[in-house]
Every structure is written in structure tokens, then in C-alpha cells.
Protein backbone atom coordinates (compact mmCIF):
# COMPACT_ATOMS: atom_id res chain seq x y z
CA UNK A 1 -60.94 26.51 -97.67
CA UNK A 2 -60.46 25.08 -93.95
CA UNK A 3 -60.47 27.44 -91.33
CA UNK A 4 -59.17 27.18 -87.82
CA UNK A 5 -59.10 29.60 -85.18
CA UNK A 6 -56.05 29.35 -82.33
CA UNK A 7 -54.41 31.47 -80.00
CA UNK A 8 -50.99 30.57 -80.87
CA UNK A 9 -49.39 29.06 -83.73
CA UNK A 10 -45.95 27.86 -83.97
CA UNK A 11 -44.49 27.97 -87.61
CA UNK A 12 -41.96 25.15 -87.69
CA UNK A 13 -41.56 22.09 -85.57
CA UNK A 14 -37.93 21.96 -84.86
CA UNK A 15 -36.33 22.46 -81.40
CA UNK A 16 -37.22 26.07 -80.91
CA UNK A 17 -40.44 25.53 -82.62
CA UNK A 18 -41.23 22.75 -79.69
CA UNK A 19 -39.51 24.69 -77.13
CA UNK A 20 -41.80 27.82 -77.43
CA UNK A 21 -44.82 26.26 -78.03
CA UNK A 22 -44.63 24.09 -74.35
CA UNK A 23 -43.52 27.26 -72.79
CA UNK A 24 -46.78 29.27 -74.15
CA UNK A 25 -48.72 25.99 -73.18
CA UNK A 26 -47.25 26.34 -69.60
CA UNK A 27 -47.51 29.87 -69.61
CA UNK A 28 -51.33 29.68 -69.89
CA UNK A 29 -51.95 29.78 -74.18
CA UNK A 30 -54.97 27.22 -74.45
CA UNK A 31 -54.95 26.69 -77.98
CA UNK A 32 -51.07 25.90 -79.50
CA UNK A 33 -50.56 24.41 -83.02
CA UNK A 34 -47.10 23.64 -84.33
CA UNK A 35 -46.61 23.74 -88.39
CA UNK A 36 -44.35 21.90 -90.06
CA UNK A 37 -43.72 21.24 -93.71
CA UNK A 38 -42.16 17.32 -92.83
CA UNK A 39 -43.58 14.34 -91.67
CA UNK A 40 -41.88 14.67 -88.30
CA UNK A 41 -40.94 16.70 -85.98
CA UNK A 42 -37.45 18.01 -84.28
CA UNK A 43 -36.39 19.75 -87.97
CA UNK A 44 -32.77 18.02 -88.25
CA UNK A 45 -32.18 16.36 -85.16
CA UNK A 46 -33.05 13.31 -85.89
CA UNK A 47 -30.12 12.90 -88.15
CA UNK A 48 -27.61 14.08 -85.45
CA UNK A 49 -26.49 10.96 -84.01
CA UNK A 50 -23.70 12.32 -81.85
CA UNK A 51 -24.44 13.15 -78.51
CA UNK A 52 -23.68 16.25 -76.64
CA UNK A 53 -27.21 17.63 -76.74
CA UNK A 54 -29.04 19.08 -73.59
CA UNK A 55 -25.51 19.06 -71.25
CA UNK A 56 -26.20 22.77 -70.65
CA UNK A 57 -30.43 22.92 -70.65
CA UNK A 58 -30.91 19.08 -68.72
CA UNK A 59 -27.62 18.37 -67.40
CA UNK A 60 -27.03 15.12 -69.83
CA UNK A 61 -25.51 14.35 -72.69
CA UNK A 62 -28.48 13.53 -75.36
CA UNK A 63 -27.97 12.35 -78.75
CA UNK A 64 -30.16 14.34 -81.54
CA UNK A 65 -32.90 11.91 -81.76
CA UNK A 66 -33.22 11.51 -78.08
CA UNK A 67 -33.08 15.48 -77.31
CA UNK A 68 -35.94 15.65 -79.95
CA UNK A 69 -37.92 12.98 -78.84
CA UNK A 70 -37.90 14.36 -75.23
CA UNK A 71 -39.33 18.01 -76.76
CA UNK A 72 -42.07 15.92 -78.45
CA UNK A 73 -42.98 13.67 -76.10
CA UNK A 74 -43.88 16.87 -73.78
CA UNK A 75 -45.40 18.55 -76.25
CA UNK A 76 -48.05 15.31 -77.07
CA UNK A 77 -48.51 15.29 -73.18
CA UNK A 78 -49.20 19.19 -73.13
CA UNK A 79 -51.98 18.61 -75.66
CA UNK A 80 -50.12 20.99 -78.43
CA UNK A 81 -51.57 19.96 -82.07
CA UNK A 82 -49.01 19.31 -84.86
CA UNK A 83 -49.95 20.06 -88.40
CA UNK A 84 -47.23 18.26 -90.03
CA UNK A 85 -46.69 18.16 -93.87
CA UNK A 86 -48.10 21.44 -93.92
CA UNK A 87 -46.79 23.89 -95.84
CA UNK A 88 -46.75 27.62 -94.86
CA UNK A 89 -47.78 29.89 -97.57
CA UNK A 90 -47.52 33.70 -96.00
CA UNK A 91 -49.32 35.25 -93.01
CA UNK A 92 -50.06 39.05 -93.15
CA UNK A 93 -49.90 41.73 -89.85
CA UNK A 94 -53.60 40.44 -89.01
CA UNK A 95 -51.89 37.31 -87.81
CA UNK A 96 -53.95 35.30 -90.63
CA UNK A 97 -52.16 32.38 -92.17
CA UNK A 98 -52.71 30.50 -95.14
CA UNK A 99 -51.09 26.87 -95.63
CA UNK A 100 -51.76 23.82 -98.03
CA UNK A 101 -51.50 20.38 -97.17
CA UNK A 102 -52.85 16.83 -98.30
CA UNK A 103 -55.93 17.94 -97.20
CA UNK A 104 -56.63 21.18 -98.46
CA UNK A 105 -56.03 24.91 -98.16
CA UNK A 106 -55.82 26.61 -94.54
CA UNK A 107 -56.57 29.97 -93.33
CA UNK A 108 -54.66 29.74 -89.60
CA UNK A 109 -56.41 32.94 -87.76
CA UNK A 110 -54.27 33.19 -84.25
CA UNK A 111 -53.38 35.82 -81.72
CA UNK A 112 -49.73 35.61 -81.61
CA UNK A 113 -47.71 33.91 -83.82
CA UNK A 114 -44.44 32.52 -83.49
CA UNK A 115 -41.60 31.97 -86.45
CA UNK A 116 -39.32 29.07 -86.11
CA UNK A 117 -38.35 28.69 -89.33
CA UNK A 118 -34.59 27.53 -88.97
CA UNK A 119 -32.07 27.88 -91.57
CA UNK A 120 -30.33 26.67 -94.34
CA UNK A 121 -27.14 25.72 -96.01
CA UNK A 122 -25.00 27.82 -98.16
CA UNK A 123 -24.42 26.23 -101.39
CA UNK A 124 -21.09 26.19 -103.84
CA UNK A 125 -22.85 29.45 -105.58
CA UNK A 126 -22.22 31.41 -102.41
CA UNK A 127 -18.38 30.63 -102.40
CA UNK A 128 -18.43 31.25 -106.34
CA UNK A 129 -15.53 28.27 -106.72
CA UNK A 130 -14.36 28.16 -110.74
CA UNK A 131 -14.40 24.62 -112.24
CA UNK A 132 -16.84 22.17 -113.73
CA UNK A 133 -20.27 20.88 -112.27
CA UNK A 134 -19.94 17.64 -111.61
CA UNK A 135 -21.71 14.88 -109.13
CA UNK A 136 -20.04 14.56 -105.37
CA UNK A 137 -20.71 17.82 -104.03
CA UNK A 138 -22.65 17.80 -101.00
CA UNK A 139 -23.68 20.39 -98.00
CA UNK A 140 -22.45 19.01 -95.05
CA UNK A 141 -25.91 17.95 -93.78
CA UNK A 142 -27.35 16.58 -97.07
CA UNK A 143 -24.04 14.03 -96.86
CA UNK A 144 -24.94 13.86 -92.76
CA UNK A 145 -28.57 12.70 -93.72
CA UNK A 146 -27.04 9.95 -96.61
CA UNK A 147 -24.81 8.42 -93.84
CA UNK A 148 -27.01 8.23 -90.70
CA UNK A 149 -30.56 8.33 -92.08
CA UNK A 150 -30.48 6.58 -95.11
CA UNK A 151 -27.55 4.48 -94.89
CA UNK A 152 -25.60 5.95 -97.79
CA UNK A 153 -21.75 6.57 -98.03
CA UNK A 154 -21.31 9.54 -99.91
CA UNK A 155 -17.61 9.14 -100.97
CA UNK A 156 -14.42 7.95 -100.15
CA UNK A 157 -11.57 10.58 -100.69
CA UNK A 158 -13.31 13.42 -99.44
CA UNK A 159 -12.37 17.33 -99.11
CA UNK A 160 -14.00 19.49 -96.53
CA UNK A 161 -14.78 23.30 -97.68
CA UNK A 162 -15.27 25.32 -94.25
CA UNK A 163 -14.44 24.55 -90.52
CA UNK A 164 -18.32 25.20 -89.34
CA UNK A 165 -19.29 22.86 -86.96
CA UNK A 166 -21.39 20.10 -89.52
CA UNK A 167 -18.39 19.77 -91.68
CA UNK A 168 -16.50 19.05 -88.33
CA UNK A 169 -18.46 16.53 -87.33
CA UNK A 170 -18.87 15.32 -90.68
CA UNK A 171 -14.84 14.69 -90.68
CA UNK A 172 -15.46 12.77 -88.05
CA UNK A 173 -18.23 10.72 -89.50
CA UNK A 174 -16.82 10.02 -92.66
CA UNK A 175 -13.37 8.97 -90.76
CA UNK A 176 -15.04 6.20 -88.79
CA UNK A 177 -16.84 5.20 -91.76
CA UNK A 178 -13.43 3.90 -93.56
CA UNK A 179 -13.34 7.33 -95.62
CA UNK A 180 -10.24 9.10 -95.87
CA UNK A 181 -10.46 12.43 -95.13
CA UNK A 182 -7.34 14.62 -97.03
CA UNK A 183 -8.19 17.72 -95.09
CA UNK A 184 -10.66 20.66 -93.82
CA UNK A 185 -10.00 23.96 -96.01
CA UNK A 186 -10.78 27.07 -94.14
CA UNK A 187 -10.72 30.74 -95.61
CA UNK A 188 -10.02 32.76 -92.19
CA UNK A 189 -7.31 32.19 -90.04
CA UNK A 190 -9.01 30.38 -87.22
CA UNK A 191 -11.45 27.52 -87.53
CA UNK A 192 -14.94 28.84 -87.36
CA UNK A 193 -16.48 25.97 -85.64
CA UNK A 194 -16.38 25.42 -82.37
CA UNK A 195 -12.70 24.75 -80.69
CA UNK A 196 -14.27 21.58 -78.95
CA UNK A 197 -14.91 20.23 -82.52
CA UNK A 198 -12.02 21.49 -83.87
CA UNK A 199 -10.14 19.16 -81.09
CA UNK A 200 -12.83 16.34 -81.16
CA UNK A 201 -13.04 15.92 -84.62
CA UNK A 202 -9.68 17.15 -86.05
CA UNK A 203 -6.87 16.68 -83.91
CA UNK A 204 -8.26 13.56 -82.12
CA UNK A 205 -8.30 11.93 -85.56
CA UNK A 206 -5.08 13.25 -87.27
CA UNK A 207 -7.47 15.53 -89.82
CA UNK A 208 -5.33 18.61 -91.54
CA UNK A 209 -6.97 21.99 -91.46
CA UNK A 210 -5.87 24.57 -94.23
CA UNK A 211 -6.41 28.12 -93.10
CA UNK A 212 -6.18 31.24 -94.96
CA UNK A 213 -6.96 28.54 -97.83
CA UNK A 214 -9.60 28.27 -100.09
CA UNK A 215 -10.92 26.04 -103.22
CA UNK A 216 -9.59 27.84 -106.47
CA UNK A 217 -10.50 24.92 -108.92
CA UNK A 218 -12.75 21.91 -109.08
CA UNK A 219 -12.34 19.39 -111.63
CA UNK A 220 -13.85 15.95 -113.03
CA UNK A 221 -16.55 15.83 -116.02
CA UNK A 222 -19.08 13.21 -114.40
CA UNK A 223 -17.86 13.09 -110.94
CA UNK A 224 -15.10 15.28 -108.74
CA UNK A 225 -11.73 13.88 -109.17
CA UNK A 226 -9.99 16.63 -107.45
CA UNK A 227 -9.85 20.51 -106.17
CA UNK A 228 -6.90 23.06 -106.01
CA UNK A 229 -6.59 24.66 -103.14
CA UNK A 230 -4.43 27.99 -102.46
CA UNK A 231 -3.28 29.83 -99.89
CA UNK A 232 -4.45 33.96 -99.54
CA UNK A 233 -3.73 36.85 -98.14
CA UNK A 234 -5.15 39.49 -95.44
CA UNK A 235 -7.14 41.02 -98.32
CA UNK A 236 -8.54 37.61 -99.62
CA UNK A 237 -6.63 37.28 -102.83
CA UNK A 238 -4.86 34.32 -103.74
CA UNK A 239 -1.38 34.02 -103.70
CA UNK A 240 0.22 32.70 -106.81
CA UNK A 241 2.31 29.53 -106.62
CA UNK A 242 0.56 28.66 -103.58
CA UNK A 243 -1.82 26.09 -105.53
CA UNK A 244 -2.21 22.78 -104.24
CA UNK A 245 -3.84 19.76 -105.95
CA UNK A 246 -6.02 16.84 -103.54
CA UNK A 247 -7.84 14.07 -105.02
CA UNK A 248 -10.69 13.21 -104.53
CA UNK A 249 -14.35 11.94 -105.09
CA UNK A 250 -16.54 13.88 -102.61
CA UNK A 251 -16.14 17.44 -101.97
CA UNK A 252 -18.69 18.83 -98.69
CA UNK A 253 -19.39 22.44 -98.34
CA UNK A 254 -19.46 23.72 -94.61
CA UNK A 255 -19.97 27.32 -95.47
CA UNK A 256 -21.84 28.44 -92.61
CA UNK A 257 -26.24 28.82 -92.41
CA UNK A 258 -28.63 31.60 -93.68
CA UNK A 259 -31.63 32.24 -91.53
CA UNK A 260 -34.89 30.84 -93.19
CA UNK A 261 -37.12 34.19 -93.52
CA UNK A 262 -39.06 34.66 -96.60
CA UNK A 263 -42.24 34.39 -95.15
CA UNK A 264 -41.17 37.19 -92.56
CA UNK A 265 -40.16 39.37 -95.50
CA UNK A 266 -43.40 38.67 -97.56
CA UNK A 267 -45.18 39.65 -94.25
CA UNK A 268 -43.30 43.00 -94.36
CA UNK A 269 -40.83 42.33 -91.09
CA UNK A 270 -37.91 44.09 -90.21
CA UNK A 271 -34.96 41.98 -91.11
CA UNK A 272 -31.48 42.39 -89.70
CA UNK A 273 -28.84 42.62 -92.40
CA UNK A 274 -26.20 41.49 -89.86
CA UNK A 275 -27.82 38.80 -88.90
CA UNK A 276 -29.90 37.54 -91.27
CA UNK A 277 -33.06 37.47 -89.21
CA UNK A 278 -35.69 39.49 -88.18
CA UNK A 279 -35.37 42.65 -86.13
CA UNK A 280 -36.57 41.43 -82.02
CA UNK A 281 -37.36 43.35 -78.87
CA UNK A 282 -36.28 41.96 -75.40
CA UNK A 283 -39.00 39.29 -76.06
CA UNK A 284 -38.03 38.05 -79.49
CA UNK A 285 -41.03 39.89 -80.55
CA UNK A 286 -40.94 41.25 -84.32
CA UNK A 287 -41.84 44.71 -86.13
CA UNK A 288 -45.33 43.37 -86.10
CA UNK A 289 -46.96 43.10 -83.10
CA UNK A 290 -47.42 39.72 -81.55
CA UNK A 291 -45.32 37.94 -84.29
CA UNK A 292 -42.25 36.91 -82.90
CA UNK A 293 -39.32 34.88 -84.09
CA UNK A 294 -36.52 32.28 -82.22
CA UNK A 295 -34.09 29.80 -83.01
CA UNK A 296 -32.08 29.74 -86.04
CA UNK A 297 -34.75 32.16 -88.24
CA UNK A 298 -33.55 34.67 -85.67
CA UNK A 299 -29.69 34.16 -85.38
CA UNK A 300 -27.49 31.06 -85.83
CA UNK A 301 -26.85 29.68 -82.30
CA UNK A 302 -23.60 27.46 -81.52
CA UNK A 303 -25.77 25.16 -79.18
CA UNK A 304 -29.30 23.51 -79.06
CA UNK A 305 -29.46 23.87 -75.47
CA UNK A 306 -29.40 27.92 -75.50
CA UNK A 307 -31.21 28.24 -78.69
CA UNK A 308 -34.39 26.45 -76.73
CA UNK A 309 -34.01 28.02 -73.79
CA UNK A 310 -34.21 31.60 -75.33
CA UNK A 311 -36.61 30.29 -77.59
CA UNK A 312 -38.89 29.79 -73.96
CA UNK A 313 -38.85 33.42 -73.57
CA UNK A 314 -40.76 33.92 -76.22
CA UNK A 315 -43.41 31.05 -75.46
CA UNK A 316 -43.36 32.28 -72.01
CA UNK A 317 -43.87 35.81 -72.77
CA UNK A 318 -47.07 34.97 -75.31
CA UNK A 319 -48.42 33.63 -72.65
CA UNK A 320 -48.31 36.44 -69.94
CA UNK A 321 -49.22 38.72 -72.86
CA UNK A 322 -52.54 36.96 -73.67
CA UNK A 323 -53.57 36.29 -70.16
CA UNK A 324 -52.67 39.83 -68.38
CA UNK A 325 -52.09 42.18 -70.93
CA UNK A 326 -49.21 44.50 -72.45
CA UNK A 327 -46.61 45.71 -70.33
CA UNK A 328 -45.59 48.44 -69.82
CA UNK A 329 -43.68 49.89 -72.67
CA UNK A 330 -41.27 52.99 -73.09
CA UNK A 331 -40.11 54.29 -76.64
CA UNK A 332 -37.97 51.84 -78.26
CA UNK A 333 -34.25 52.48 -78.03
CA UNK A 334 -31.84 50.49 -80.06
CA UNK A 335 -28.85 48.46 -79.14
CA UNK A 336 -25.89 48.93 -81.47
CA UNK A 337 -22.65 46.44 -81.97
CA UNK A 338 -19.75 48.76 -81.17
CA UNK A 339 -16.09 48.11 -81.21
CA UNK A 340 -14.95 44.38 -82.00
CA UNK A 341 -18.83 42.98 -81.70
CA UNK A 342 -19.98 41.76 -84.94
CA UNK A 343 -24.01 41.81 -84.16
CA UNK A 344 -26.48 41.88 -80.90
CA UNK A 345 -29.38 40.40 -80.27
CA UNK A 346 -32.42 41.93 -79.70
CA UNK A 347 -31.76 45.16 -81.25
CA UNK A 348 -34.49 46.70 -79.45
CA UNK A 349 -35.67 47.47 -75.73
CA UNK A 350 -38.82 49.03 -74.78
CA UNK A 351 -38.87 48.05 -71.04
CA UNK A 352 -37.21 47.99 -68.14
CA UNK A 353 -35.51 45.08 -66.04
CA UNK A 354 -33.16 41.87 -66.84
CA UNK A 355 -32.19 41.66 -70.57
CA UNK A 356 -30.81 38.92 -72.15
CA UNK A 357 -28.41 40.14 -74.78
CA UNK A 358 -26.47 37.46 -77.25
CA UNK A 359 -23.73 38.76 -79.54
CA UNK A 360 -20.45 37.83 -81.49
CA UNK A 361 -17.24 39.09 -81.69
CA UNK A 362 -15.64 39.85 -85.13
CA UNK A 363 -12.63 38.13 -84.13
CA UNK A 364 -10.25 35.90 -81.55
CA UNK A 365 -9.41 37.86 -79.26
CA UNK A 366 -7.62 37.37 -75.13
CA UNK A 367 -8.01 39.34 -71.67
CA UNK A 368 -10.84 41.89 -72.96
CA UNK A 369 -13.92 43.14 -71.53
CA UNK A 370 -17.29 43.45 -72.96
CA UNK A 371 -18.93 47.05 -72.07
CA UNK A 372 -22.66 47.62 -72.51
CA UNK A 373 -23.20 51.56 -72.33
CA UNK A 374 -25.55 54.42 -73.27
CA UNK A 375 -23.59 57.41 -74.18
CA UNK A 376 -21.04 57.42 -71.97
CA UNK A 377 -22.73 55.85 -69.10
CA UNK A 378 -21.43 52.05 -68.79
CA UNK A 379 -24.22 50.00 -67.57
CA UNK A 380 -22.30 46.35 -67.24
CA UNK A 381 -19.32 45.06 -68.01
CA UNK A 382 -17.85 41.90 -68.18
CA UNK A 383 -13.90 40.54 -67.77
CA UNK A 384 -13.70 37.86 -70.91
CA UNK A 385 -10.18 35.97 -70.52
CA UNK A 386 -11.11 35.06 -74.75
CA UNK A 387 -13.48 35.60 -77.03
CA UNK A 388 -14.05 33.87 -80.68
CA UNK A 389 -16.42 34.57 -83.10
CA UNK A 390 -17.36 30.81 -83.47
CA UNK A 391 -18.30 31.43 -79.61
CA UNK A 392 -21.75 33.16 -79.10
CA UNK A 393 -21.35 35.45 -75.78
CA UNK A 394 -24.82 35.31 -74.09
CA UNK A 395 -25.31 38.10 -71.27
CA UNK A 396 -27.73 39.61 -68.74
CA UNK A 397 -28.09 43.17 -68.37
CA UNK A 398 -30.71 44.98 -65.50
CA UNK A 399 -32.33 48.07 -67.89
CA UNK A 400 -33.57 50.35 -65.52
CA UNK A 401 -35.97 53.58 -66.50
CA UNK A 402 -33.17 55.77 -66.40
CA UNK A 403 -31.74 54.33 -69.77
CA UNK A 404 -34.79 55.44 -71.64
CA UNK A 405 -33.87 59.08 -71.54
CA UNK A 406 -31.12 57.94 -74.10
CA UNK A 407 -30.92 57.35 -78.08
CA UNK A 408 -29.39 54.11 -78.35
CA UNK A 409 -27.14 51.51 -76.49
CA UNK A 410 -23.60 50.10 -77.60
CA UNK A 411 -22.07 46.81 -76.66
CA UNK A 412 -18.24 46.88 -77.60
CA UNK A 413 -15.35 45.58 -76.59
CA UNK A 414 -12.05 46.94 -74.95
């Protein structure tokens, strides 16, 4: 058994991962380590070619690879040590972790911890689609790693199942590959990818999107030949005689991302069930103290840029912790989604001052506004000309003492 002592370690090397870390490293932290279970680091960027990365955090367009290699390159300059194709086995509330690698068994024993475990696809199981099992069925980002990693066309008649952003840009990809793509198949009535993509990789190239559609039927005995697709109703059923039959030989599943937290839940963390991730204070810090968890463990974020930027907060915040001391803290009080929101995030505040609060709507929606209040006591508000729930609304609310003298506070929309 190896042992290492640190102050901080990162679990997962991805962009919030990195981002964190070189915030606790400039915040003071002496000893970071960043975990990873692959041999490099910057979790999938390095097989999103298309650029549009760090427009909002750097003010230029980066392509995947680049946006990573700029996080890393800081990092190695900071002096932050990377323990990659390491495997994290569980930590416990004494901030003691234990993880296997080439080289043996670990036992990690740090002051703060920090989760950055990302997320992961949902597979044809979660749709529960009727038909037989056959080859050319891909995620959106396994088929994304064939084509720009490894060189590998997936397919050539391809069906899209779900408008989230990685089948978008996948319809793109395959497109300028010479693939023909027969059409994006999307169960709500709005796209739930981002409308830029929607435009940029849709429209721009003559795509179809079905919505209020879903697969009923996939056929083919060694590979997919074709899927039925049918039109449903406000309640989700399918409406007879709507079926609709599309060749093909690749079908990709865009389904949307579950946050990556079984560790958290072996550790005994507070998990969100609308969100997927752990339960967070103003500091993305977790049910146990000086654990805390970012990126898209936490929440799914539409954009790189903000997920590292929040993900700083909680590097930032480790440091000022472990060099000052504890702030000071009032009793928790909980922030609620009201009317029209679909989550918040944190869903916790136990001090005062500027709060940044993230949050989607439950649907489309034009010439609202967004009311933060406690009781009946409205403590912001904010005009939004239209909101979508593809669209994560990112706020900052001033929490003054006052507020703690109530139960709970509800962000809704009017």
C-alpha cells in the first residue's frame, strides 16, 4: 500500500477538474494532485474538434484540443501533479482515498477534496426502444471519438435519436464526412440542444428534425437496416398511423448526460434527484465537509467556458479555506425551484454576500421574469425577453443577513 499525503486532491482531470485545481494552486493550496482514470488529460475534449470553446472565459474561439491543452499547460507550469491511469476506488468523510493503478494500491489522505467526475451517456435502455439488438448503434460521442480520434466512419445512412447538442454536432460531422443524414428525431416539441446548433448544424445543412417523434421500432438481425419513427401526443403516447419507416445503417443516441456520482454516493453525499448531482452550498461544497463537487458531476452545463469558471469557485474557495479559516456561517437555508424553474444550483446558503445561482426552466418560454424571493420578500429579479430549457440561466444574487431569519428561498418565474 502507497501512501501520499496532500492538501488537495482533484478527482478527475477534465476541464473542471483542471480548472479547480489551478485556482486552489493560485489561491494558496501547496500540495494539488489531479486523478484521472485515462492516459490524458482534458476528459473528452480532445475529441471535440469544432471550435467555439473559451469565446465566453478567454475571448477566442478554441477548438477542444486547444482549450484543453491551454488548462494543462498551466497546470504543468503551476507544479499540480497528475496521477493519470489511476483509478478511484471510494474516499470516506475522513477525506481518505483509496485508488489502484499500474503501480499499486493508494491511500490519498488530503484536506479538501474536490469531485470532477463528469458524466455520461444515456444508452438505448434508458429510451426502452422495442426491436432487435443489432450492431450500428452508437452514443453520440462513442461515434464522435470513431470519426475524429480514431479515424473511423461509423455509417452511412444514419438516424439521429435526440436533439442534445453531441448528436447536433454529430449531424454535422457525419454530413461533411459524405454520410447522409435522413433526420434528427426529437421527443419534445423544441430541440433540446442549443438553438445555435440547432441553426449551425441543422438548418445550415438542410438536416430534418422530427419533434414530438420518437423511435417505436428498430430492425435488422446483424446490423440496423432501419427504425420506425411515430409521431405522439401531449401525454407521450404514440399516435397510431403516424409510423414512419427510414433506412438506415447507423442509428446515434443523443439522449441527454447523467452526472458521474457513485463514488459520492458510496461516500454517503447528498445527491440531488433533480439534478443528478450532489447537493452544494454557495461554494460547491458537499454534505461532507471540505468535499466539494463541479462540472458535469454537479449539473450538466451548456458551455465549457461557464462550467470552468464556476468550477474556480470552488478551487478558489479551498484555498481561502485552508489558509484563513472557515467563514462565517449561518444555519443553512435552502433554495427551492418554484414556478416554471426546473432545478437551482446550489441548493444551499449558509452565508451572506454575492451568490451565484444557475438554474433551468421547464420550458420555452417569452417576455418573463425570473424572481428570487424568501416568503414574500423578492430579493432580485430579472426581465428575460426568452427562456429555454436547453439554455442554462446563470445569475448573481447579494444574500444579506436579513435572509437568514427565513426557512427557505424560491426562484420562479412569472
Amino acid at each position: 500500500m502507497n501512501e501520499i499525503y496532500v492538501d488537495l486532491a482533484v478527482i478527475g482531470g477534465g476541464p473542471a477538474g483542471l480548472a479547480s485545481a489551478i485556482s486552489a494552486k493560485e489561491s494558496g493550496v501547496e500540495e494539488v494532485v489531479v486523478i484521472d482514470r485515462n492516459s490524458w488529460l482534458g476528459g473528452i475534449l480532445p475529441q471535440c474538434i469544432h471550435d467555439g470553446f473559451g469565446v465566453e472565459e478567454v475571448g477566442k474561439s478554441l477548438t477542444g484540443p486547444e482549450y484543453a491543452e491551454m488548462y494543462v499547460k498551466k497546470a504543468e507550469e503551476k507544479g499540480i501533479k497528475f496521477m493519470k491511469e489511476t483509478m478511484v476506488l471510494s474516499f470516506n468523510k475522513k477525506l481518505q482515498i483509496i485508488a489502484v493503478n499500474k503501480n499499486g494500491v493508494y491511500t490519498i489522505n488530503s484536506k479538501s477534496i474536490i469531485l470532477a467526475t463528469g458524466c455520461r451517456e444515456k444508452t438505448r435502455w434508458h429510451a426502452l426502444i422495442p426491436g432487435t439488438r443489432p450492431s450500428g448503434i452508437y452514443t453520440a460521442g462513442v461515434a464522435q471519438s470513431f470519426i475524429n480520434l480514431y479515424n473511423i466512419m461509423p455509417g452511412k445512412k444514419v438516424v439521429i435519436l435526440g436533439s442534445g447538442d453531441v448528436g447536433l454536432i454529430m449531424a454535422r460531422r457525419f454530413t461533411l464526412e459524405g454520410a447522409k443524414v435522413a433526420g434528427v428525431v426529437e421527443i419534445l416539441p423544441y430541440a433540446s440542444g442549443l438553438p445555435r446548433n440547432v441553426v449551425q448544424c441543422l438548418e445550415d445543412y438542410g438536416i430534418p428534425i422530427f419533434l414530438s417523434h420518437t423511435i417505436t421500432l428498430i430492425e435488422g438481425k446483424e446490423r440496423i437496416e432501419a427504425v420506425t419513427i411515430s409521431k405522439i401526443d401531449e401525454n407521450m403516447n404514440v399516435i397510431k398511423g403516424s409510423e414512419r419507416r427510414i433506412e438506415c445503417d447507423t442509428l446515434l443516441l443523443s439522449l441527454g448526460l447523467i452526472p458521474e456520482n457513485e463514488i459520492a454516493k458510496t461516500a454517503g453525499i447528498e445527491i440531488d434527484n433533480l439534478t443528478g448531482g450532489a447537493v452544494v452550498n454557495q461554494d460547491f461544497e458537499t454534505s461532507i465537509p471540505n468535499t466539494f463537487a463541479v462540472g458535469n458531476c454537479l449539473q450538466v452545463y451548456d458551455t465549457v467556458d461557464i462550467l470552468s469558471i464556476d468550477a474556480k469557485i470552488a478551487g478558489r474557495y479551498v484555498g481561502e479555506k485552508l489558509i484563513y479559516g472557515e467563514k462565517e456561517r449561518f444555519n443553512c437555508i435552502r433554495i427551492v425551484p418554484g414556478n416554471g424553474v426546473r432545478y437551482v444550483v446550489p441548493q444551499k446558503i449558509d452565508r451572506t454576500g454575492k451568490v451565484v445561482i444557475t438554474l433551468r426552466v421547464k420550458k420555452p418560454g417569452e417576455n418573463l421574469t425570473l424572481v428570487v424571493k424568501a416568503k414574500n420578500k423578492e430579493i432580485f429579479n430579472k426581465r428575460m425577453l426568452w427562456v429555454n430549457p436547453a439554455n442554462m440561466v446563470r445569475i448573481e444574487v447579494n444574500i444579506s443577513e436579513e435572509i437568514f431569519s427565513y426557512e427557505s428561498i424560491e426562484v420562479e418565474l412569472r
